[in-house]
Protein backbone atom coordinates (compact mmCIF):
# COMPACT_ATOMS: atom_id res chain seq x y z
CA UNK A 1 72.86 104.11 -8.80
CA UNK A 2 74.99 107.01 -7.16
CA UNK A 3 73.56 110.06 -8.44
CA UNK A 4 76.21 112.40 -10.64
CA UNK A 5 77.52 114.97 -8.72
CA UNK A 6 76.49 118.80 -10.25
CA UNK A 7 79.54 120.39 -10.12
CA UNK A 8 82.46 118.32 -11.75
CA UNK A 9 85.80 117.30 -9.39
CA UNK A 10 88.09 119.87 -9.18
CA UNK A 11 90.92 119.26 -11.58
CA UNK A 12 87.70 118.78 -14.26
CA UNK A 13 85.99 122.09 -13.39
CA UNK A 14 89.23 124.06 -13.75
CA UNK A 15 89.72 122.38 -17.23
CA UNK A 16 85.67 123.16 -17.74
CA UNK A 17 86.08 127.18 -16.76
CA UNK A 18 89.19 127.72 -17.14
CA UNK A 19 88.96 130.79 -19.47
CA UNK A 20 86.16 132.37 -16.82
CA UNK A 21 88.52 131.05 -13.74
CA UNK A 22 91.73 133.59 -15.36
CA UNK A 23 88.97 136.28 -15.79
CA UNK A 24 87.39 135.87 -12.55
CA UNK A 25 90.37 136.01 -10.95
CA UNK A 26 91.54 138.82 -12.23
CA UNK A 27 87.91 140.54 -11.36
CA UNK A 28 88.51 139.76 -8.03
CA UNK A 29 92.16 141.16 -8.26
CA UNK A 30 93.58 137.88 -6.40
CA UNK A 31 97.16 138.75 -7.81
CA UNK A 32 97.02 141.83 -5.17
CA UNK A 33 97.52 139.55 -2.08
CA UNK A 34 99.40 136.86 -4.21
CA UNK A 35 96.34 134.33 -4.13
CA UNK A 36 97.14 131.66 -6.75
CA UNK A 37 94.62 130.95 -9.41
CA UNK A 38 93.86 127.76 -8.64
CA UNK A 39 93.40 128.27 -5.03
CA UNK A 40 90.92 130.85 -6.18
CA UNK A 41 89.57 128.05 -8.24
CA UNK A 42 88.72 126.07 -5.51
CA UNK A 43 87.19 128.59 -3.75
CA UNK A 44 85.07 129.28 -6.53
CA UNK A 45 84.10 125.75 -7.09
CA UNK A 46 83.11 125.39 -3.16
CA UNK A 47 81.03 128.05 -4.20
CA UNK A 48 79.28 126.33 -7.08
CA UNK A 49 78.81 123.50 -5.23
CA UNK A 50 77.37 124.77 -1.74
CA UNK A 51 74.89 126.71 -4.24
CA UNK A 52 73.92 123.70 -6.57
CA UNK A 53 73.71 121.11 -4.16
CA UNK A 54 72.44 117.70 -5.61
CA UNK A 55 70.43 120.00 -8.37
CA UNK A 56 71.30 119.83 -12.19
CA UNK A 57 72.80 123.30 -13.40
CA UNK A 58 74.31 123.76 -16.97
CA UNK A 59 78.12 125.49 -17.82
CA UNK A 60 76.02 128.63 -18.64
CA UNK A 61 74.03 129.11 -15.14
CA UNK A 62 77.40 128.15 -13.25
CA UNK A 63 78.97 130.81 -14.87
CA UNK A 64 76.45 133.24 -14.57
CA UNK A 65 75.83 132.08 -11.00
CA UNK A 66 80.19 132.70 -10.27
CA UNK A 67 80.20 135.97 -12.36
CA UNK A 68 77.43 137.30 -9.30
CA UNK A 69 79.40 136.57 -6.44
CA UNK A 70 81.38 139.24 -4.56
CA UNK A 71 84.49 138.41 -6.27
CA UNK A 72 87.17 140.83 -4.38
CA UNK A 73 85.85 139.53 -0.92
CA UNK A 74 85.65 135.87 -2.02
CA UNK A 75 89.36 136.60 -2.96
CA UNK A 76 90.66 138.09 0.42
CA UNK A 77 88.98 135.48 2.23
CA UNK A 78 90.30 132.72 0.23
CA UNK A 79 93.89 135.01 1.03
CA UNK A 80 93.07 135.08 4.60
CA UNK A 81 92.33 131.28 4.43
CA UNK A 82 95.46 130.93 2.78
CA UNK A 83 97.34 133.23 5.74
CA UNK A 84 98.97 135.35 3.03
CA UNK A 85 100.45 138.09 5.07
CA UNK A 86 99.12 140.86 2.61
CA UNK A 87 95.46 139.66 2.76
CA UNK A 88 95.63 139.70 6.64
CA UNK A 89 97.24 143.09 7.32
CA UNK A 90 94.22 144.72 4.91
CA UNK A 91 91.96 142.47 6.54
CA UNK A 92 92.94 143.55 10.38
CA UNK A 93 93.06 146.68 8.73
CA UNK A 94 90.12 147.23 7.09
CA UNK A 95 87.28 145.17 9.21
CA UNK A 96 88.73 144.90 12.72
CA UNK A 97 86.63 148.42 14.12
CA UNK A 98 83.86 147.30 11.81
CA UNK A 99 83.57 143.95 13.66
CA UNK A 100 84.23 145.91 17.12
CA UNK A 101 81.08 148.32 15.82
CA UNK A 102 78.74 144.94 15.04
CA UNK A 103 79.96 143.53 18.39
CA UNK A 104 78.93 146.15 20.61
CA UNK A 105 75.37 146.48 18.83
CA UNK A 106 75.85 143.00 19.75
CA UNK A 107 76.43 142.66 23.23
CA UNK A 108 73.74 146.36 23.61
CA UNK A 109 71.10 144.38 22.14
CA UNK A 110 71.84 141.58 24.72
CA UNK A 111 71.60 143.80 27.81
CA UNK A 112 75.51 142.92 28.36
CA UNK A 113 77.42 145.38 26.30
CA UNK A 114 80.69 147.04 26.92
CA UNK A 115 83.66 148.49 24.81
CA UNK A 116 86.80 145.57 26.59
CA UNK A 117 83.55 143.03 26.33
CA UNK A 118 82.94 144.13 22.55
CA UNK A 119 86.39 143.71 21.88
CA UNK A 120 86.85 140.28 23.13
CA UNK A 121 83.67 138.49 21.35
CA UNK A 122 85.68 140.57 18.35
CA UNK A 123 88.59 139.60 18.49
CA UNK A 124 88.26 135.83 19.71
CA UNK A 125 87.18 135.15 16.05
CA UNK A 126 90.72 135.18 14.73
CA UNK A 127 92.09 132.14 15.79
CA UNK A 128 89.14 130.59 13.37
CA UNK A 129 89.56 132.67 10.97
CA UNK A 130 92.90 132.37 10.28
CA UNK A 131 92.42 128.52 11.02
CA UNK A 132 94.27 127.44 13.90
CA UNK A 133 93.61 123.99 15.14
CA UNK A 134 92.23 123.22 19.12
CA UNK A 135 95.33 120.48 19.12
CA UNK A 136 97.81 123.09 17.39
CA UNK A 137 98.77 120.18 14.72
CA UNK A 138 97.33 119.37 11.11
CA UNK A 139 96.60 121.06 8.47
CA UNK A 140 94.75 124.69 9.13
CA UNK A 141 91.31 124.79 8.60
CA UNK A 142 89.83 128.34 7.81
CA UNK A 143 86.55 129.58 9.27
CA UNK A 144 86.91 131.65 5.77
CA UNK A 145 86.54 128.18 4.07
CA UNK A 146 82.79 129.17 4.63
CA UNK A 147 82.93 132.12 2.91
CA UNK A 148 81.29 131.62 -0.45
CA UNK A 149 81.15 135.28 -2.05
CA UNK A 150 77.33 135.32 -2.35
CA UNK A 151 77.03 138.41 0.34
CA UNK A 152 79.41 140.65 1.32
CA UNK A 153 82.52 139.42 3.49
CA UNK A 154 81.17 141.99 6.41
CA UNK A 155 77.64 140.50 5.79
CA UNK A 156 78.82 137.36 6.65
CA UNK A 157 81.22 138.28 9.54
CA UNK A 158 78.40 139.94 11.16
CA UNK A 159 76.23 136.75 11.23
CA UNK A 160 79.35 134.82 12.41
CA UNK A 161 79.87 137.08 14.90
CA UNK A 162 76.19 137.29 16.55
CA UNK A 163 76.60 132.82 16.24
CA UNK A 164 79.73 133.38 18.10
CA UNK A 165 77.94 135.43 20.77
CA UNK A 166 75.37 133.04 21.05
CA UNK A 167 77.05 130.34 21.60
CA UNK A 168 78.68 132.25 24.58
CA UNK A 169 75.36 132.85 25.95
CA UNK A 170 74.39 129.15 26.19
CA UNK A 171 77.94 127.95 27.74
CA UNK A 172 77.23 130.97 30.58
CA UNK A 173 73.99 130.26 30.81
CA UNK A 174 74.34 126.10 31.83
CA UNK A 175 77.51 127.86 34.32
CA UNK A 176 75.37 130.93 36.04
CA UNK A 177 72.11 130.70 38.07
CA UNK A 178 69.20 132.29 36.85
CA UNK A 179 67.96 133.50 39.79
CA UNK A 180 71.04 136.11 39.86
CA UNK A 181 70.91 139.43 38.06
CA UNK A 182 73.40 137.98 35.69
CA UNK A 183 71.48 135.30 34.93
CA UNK A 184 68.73 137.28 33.96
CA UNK A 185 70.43 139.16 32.25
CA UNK A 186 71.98 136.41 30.04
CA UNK A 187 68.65 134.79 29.53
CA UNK A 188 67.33 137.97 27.96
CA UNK A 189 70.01 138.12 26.00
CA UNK A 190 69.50 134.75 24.76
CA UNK A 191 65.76 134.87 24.10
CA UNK A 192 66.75 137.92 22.37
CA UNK A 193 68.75 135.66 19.42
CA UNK A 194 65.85 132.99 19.51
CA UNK A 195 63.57 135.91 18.86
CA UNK A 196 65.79 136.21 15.30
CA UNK A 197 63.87 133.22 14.69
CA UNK A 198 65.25 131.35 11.45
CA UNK A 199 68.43 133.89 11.31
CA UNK A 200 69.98 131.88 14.70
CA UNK A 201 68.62 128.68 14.07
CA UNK A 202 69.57 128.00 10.10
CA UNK A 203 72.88 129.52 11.66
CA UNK A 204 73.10 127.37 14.55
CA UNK A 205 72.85 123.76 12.27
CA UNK A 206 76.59 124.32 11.86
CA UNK A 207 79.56 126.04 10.70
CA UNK A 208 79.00 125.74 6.87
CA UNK A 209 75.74 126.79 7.03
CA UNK A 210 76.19 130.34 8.77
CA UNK A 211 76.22 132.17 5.69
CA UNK A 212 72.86 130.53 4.67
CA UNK A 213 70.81 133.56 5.75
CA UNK A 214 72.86 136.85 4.75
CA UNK A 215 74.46 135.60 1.74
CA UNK A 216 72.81 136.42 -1.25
């Protein structure tokens, strides 16, 4: 018998919540970038369901459980997701230098760090965070789909950031010898990140899961 999902289909949990939905959502202040309220809803319920799993939760934990959640950054990510222009001019605004700042601690702590370097692990985030496919067809699919409100949005840009530079280090890594200086200098870097132990690894099982470790 196919178990019963937690957290009900959409259209039923907006019904369910739909009084704590309107006053989430205007917690969260979604009507400042224009984010519809049942966008939001889905956000919320992505939320719900990454938390609950396959686990039994009644209407009252749920709604404690989406009354925790950092509601205004849930909302401008679910804006960003959305690409409403608003969301992404406070966005560029307000986190660019900050993700700049996390990427040169970044690339320091690597052994490989400088400010045009820093910029570019920055800044090559924003073609997956505003959801741009490889092909450049299909619908958009938001890196801040992954963004679930249970840590702060800079929290979790941080840890997508130091995947991001990982993930660098292993495609140099397979391209430059290690018997060069930059070699060795990449494999440092690298055994650096293992040496975050279950930080890069739970992070490294995939996309969904990057927020497993710095969002609570």
């Amino acid at each position: 018998m196919a178990q019963e999902p937690t957290i009900a289909p959409l259209d039923a949990f907006c019904a369910q919540y739909a009084r704590l939905i309107e006053w989430l959502h205007a917690e969260a202040k979604g009507a400042r970038w224009g984010l519809a309220r049942n966008r939001f809803a889905e956000a919320l319920r992505r939320s719900a369901e990454k938390r609950y799993g396959g686990a039994r939760a009644g209407a009252a934990e749920v709604e404690a459980y989406l009354k925790s959640l950092h509601l205004e950054d849930l909302a401008l990510a679910c804006a960003c997701g959305e690409g409403l222009e608003a969301a992404w001019e406070f966005f560029i605004k307000h986190f660019r230098q900050e993700l700049r700042a996390a990427a040169r601690a970044i690339l320091r702590a690597s052994g490989a760090g400088d400010e045009i370097r820093a910029e570019e692990l920055a800044d090559s985030l924003y073609a997956e965070l505003y959801g741009v496919s490889p092909t450049g067809s299909g619908r958009r699919k938001s890196l801040f789909e992954y963004f679930h409100g249970r840590s702060k949005l800079s929290t979790w840009l941080r840890a997508v950031l130091a995947q991001r530079h990982v993930d660098l280090l292993r495609t140099s890594w397979r391209m430059v010898s290690l018997e060069t200086e930059e070699g060795e200098q990449l494999l440092a870097g690298y055994l650096l990140h293992r040496s975050a132990g279950r930080i890069v690894s739970r992070v490294t099982n995939g996309r969904a899961e990057v927020h497993l470790h710095y969002d609570h």
